[in-house]
Protein backbone atom coordinates (compact mmCIF):
# COMPACT_ATOMS: atom_id res chain seq x y z
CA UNK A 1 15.69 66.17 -2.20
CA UNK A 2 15.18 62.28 -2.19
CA UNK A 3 11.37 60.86 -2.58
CA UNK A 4 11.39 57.80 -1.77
CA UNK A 5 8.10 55.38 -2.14
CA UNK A 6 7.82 52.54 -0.17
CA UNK A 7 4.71 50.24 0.75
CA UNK A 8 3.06 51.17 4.33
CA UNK A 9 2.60 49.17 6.81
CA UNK A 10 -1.14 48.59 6.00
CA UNK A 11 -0.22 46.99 2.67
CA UNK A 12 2.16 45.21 3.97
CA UNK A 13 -0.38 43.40 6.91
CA UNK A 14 -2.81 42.82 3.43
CA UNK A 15 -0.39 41.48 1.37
CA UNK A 16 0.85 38.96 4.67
CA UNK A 17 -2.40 38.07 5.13
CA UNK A 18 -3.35 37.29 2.07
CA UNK A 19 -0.36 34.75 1.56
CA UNK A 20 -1.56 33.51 4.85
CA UNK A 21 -4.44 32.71 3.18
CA UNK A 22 -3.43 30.93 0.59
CA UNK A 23 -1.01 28.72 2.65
CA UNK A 24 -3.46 27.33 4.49
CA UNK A 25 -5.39 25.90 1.48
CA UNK A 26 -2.26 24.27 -0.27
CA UNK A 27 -0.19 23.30 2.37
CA UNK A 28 -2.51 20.46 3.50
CA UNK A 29 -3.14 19.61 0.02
CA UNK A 30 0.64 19.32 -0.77
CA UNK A 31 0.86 17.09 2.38
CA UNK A 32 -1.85 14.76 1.06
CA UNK A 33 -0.27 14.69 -1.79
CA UNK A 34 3.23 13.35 -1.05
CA UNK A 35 1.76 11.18 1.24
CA UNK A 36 -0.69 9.54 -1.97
CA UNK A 37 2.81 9.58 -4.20
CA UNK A 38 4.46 7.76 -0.78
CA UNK A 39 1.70 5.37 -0.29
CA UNK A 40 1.09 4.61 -4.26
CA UNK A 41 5.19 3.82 -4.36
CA UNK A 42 5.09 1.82 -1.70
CA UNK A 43 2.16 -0.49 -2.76
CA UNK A 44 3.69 -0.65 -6.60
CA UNK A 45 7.07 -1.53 -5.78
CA UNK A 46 5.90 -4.65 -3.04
CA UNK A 47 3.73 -5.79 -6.19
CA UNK A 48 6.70 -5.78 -7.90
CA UNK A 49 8.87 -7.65 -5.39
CA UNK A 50 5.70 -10.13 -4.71
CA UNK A 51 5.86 -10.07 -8.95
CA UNK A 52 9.24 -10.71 -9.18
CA UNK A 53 9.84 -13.52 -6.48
CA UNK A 54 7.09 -15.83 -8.12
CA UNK A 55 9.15 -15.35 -11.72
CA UNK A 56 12.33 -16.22 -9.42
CA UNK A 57 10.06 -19.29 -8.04
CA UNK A 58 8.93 -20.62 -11.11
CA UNK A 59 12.72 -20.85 -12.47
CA UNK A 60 13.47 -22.59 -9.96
CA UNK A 61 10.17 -25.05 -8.79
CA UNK A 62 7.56 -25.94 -10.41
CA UNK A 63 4.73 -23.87 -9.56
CA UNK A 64 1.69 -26.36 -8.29
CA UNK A 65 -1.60 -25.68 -7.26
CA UNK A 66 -0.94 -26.12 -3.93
CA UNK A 67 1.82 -23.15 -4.09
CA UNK A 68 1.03 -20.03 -2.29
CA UNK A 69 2.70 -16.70 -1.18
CA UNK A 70 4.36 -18.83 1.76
CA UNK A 71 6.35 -20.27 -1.00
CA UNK A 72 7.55 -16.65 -2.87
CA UNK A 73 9.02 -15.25 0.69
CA UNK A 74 12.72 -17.25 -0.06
CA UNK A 75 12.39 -14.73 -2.80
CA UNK A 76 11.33 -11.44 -0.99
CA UNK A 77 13.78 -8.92 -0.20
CA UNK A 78 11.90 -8.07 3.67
CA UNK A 79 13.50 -6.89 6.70
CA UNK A 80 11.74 -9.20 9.61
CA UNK A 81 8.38 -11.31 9.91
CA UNK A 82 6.09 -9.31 12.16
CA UNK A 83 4.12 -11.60 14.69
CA UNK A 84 2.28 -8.47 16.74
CA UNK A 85 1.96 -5.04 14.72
CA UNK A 86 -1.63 -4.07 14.37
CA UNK A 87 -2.78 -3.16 10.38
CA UNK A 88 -5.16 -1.54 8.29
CA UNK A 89 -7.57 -4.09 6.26
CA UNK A 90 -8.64 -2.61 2.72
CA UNK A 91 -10.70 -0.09 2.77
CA UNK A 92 -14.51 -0.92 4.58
CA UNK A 93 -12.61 -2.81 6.54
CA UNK A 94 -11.43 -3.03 9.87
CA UNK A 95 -7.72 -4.29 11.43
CA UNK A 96 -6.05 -7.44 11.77
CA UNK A 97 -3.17 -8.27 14.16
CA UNK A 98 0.05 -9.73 12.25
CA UNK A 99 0.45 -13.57 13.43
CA UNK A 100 -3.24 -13.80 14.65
CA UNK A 101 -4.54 -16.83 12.56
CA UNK A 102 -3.46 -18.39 8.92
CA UNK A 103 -4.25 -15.91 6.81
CA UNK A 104 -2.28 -12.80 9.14
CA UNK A 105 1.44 -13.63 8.08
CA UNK A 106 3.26 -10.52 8.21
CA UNK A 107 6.55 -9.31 6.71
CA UNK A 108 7.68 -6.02 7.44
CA UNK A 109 9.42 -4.79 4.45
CA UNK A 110 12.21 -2.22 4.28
CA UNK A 111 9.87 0.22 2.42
CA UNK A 112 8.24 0.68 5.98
CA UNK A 113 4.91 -1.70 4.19
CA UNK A 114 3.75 -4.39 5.42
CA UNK A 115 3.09 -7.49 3.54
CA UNK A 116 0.28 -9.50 4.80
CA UNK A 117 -0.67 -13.50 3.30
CA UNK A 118 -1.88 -16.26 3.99
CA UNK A 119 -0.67 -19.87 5.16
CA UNK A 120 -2.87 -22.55 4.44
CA UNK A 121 -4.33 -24.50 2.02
CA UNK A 122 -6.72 -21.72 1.45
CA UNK A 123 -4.51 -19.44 0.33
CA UNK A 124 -2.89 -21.62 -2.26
CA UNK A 125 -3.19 -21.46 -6.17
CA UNK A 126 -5.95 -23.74 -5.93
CA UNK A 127 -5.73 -24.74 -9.42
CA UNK A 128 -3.20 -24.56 -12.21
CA UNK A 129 -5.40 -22.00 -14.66
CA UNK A 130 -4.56 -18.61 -15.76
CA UNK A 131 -7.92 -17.50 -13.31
CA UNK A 132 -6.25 -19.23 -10.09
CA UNK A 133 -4.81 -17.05 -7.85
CA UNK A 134 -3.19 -15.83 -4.31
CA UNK A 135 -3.66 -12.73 -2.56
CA UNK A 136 -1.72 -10.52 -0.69
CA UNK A 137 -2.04 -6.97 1.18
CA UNK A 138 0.03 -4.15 1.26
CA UNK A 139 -0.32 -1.46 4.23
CA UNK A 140 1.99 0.88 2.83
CA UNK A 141 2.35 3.02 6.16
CA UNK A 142 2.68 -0.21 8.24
CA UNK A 143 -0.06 0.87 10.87
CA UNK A 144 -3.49 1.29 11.77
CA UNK A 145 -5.31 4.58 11.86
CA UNK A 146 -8.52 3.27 13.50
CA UNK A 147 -11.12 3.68 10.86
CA UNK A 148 -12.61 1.79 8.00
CA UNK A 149 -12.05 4.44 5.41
CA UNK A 150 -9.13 6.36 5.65
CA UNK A 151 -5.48 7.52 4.47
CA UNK A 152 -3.27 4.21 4.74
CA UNK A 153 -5.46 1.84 4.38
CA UNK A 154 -4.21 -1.56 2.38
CA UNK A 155 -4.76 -3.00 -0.85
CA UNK A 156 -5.36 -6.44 -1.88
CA UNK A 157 -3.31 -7.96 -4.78
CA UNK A 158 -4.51 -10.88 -6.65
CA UNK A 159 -1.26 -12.47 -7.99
CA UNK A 160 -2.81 -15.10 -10.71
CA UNK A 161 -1.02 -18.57 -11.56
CA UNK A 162 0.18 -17.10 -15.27
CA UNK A 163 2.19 -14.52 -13.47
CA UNK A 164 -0.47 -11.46 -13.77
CA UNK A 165 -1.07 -8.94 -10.92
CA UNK A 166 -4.07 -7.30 -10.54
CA UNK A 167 -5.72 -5.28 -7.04
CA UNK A 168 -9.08 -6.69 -5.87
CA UNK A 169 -10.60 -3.68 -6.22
CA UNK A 170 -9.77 -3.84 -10.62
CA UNK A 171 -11.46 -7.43 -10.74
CA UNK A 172 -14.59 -6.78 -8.17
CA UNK A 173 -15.20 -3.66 -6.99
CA UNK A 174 -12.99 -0.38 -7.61
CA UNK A 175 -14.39 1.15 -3.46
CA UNK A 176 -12.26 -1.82 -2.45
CA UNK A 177 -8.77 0.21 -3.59
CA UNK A 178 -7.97 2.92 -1.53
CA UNK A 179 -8.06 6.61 -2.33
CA UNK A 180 -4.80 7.01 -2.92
CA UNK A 181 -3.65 4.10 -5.02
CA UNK A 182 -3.81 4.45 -9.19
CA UNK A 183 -1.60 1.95 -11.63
């Protein structure tokens, strides 16, 4: 005679509900995650590009005061300029509408970011010390979600005149970085 044991059906509707449990309390945190990792990339490698094209720049020009991100986009590896997408400020903040005034220049960038500067004498150097600077945002998802504080949202760079990149958030105020973005 064969005795075989096997699990009932009972144990088998505990055990199944119990992995059900624990699905639904990592799932959405694995989500969240990839989409921090996705967001973080995004942001750190436009730096870089942004980083890169003003080394590329100063080879080639020299860098004034009155030189600005306008100047670095010969230098940008981007896919279009964006005159009508909608995008996340930083976080606090609200939207703004690419092409909607000089300082809403948009180039969408083949990340899926967008890059957002300014065009005026506003948004130059200003100066030719190592505290001068431009600034740029970077709304990694290329969208708007609709609120002030949220998943998405953009950071600022400061891009200084001795090459240097820092977010606004490091130099005033680390609520001004998004959630989701860590050097």
């Amino acid at each position: 005679m064969c005795n075989r044991r096997g699990f009932t059906l009972a144990e088998l509707l505990i055990s199944l509900s119990i992995l059900g449990a624990i699905a639904t309390f990592t799932i959405p945190k694995i989500i969240t995650s990839q989409a921090t990792s996705k967001y973080n990339a995004i942001a750190k490698e436009s730096a870089a590009m942004v980083s890169e094209a003003y080394q590329l720049y100063q080879l080639q020009n020299t860098v004034s005061s009155t030189a600005g991100v306008e100047q670095l986009t010969p230098f940008m590896n981007y896919i279009a300029t964006d005159s009508s997408t909608i995008i996340d400020d930083k976080q606090t903040g609200g939207t703004y509408t690419c092409g909607g005034g000089s300082a809403n220049y948009c180039l969408r960038l083949h990340n899926g970011g967008i890059l957002r500067y300014g065009r005026s004498v506003t948004y130059n150097f200003g100066g030719t010390n190592a505290t001068d600077v431009v600034w740029f945002d970077i709304d990694p998802d290329g969208t708007t979600d609709g609120t002030t504080n949220g998943p998405g949202k953009a950071v600022e760079f400061y891009l200084y005149y001795n090459g240097k990149i820092t977010t606004r958030g490091y130099v005033t105020n680390p609520a001004l970085d998004p959630p989701w973005f860590s050097w």
